[in-house]
C-alpha atoms as a PDB file:
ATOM      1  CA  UNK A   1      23.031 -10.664   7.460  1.00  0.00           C
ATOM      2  CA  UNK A   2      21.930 -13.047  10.373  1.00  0.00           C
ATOM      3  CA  UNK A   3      18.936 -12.095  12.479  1.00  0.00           C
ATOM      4  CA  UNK A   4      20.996 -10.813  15.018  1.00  0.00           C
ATOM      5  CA  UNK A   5      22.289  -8.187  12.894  1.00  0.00           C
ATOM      6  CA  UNK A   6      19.314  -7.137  11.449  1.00  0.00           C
ATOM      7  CA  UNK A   7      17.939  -6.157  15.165  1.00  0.00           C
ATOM      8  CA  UNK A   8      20.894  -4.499  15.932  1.00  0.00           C
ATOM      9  CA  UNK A   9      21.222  -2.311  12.827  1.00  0.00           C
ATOM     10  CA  UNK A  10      17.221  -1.633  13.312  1.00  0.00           C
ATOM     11  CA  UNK A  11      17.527  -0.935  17.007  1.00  0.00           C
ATOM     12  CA  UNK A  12      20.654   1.382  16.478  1.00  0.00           C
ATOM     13  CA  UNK A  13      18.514   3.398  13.356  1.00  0.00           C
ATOM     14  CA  UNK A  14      15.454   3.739  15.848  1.00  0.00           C
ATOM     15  CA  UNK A  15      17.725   5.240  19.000  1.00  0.00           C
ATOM     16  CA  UNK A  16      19.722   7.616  16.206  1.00  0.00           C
ATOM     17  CA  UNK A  17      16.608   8.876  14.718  1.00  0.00           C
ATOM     18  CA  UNK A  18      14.731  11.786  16.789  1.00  0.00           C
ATOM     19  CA  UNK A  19      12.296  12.158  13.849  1.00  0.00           C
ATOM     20  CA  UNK A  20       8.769  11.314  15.393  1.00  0.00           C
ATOM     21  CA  UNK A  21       7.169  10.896  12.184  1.00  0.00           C
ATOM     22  CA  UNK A  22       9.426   8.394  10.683  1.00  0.00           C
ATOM     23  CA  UNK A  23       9.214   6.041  14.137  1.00  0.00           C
ATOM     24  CA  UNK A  24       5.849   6.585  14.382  1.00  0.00           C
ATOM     25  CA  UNK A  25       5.705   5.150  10.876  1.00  0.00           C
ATOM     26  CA  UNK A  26       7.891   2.343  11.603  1.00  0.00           C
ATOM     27  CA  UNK A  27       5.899   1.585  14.107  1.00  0.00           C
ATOM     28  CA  UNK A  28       2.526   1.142  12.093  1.00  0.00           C
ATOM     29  CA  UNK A  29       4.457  -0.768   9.193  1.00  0.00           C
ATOM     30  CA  UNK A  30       5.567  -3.466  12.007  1.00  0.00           C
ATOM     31  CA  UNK A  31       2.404  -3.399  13.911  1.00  0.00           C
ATOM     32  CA  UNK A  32       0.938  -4.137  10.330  1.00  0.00           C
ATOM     33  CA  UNK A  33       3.791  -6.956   9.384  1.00  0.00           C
ATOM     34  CA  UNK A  34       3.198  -8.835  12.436  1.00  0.00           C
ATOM     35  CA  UNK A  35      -0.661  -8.565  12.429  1.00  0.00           C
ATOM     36  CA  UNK A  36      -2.641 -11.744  11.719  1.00  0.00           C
ATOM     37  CA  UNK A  37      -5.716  -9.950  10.327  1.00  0.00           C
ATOM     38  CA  UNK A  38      -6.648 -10.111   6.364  1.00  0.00           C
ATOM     39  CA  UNK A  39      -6.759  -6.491   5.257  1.00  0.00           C
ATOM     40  CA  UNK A  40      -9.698  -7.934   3.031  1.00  0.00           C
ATOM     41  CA  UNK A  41     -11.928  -8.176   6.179  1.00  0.00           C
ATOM     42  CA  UNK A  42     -10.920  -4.875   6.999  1.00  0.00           C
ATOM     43  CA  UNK A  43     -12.853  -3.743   4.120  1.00  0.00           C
ATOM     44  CA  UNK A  44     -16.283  -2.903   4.405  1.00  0.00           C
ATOM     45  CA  UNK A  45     -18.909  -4.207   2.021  1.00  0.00           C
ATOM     46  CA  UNK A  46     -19.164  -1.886  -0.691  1.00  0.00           C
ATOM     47  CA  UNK A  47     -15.385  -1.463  -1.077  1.00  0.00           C
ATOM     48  CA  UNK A  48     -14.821  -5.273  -1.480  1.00  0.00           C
ATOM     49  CA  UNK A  49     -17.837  -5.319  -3.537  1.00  0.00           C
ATOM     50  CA  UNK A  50     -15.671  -2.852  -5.907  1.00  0.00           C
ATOM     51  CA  UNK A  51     -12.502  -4.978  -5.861  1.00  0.00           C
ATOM     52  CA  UNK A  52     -14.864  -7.907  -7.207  1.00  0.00           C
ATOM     53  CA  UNK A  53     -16.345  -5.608  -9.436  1.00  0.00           C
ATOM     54  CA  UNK A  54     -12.892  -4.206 -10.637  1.00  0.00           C
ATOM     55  CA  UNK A  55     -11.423  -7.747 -11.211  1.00  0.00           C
ATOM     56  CA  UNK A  56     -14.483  -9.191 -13.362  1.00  0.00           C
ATOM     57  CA  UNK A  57     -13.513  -6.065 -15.168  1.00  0.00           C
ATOM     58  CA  UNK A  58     -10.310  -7.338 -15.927  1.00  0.00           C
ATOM     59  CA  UNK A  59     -11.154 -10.911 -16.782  1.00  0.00           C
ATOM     60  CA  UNK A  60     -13.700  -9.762 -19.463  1.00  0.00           C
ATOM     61  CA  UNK A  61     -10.581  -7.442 -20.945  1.00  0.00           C
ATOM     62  CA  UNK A  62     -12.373  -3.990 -19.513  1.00  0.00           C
ATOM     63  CA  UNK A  63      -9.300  -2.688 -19.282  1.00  0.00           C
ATOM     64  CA  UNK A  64      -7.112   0.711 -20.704  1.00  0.00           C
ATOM     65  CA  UNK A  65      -3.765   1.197 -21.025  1.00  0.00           C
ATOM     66  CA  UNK A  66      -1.567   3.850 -19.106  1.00  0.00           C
ATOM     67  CA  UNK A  67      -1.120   5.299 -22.293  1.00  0.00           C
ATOM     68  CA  UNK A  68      -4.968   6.015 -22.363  1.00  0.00           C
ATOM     69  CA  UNK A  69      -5.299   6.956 -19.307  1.00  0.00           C
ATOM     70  CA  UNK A  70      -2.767   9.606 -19.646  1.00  0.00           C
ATOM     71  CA  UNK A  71      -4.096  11.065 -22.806  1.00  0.00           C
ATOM     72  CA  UNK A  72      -7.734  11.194 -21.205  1.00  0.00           C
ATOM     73  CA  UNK A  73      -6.317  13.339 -18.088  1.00  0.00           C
ATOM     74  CA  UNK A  74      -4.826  15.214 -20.131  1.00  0.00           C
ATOM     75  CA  UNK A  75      -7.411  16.443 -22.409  1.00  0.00           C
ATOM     76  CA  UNK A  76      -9.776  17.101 -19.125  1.00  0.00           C
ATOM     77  CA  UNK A  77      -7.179  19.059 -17.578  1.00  0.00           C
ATOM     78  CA  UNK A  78      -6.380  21.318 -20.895  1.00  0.00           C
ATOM     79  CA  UNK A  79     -10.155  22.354 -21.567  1.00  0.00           C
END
């Protein structure tokens, strides 16, 4: 599908849809495609201090399965 044809099938979905929700979505998911900014400076401090945190976590092999995780939800929701 050329380039063309992408606009034109997204322009004709936009005018056929009356759904405010779903363009105002589209909207933010372009706005957010097309913006320049890092979402990691959109972070404050102690929230990228928690990714770093989280990811020396997972080089040192801190780390549980899905598996785990399930089976520990599971017994705190059943008590």
């Amino acid at each position: 599908m050329s380039v063309l044809e992408l606009k034109n099938d997204l322009h004709r979905l936009v005018v056929n849809t009356e759904d405010e929700v779903i363009l105002e979505n589209v909207r933010a998911y372009f706005l957010n495609l097309t913006s320049h900014e890092d979402w990691w400076d959109k972070l404050r401090d102690t929230q990228q201090q928690l990714v770093n945190e989280s990811i020396k976590q997972l080089d040192n092999g801190q780390t549980y399965t899905h598996q785990a995780v399930r089976e520990r939800i599971s017994k705190l929701l059943h008590k």
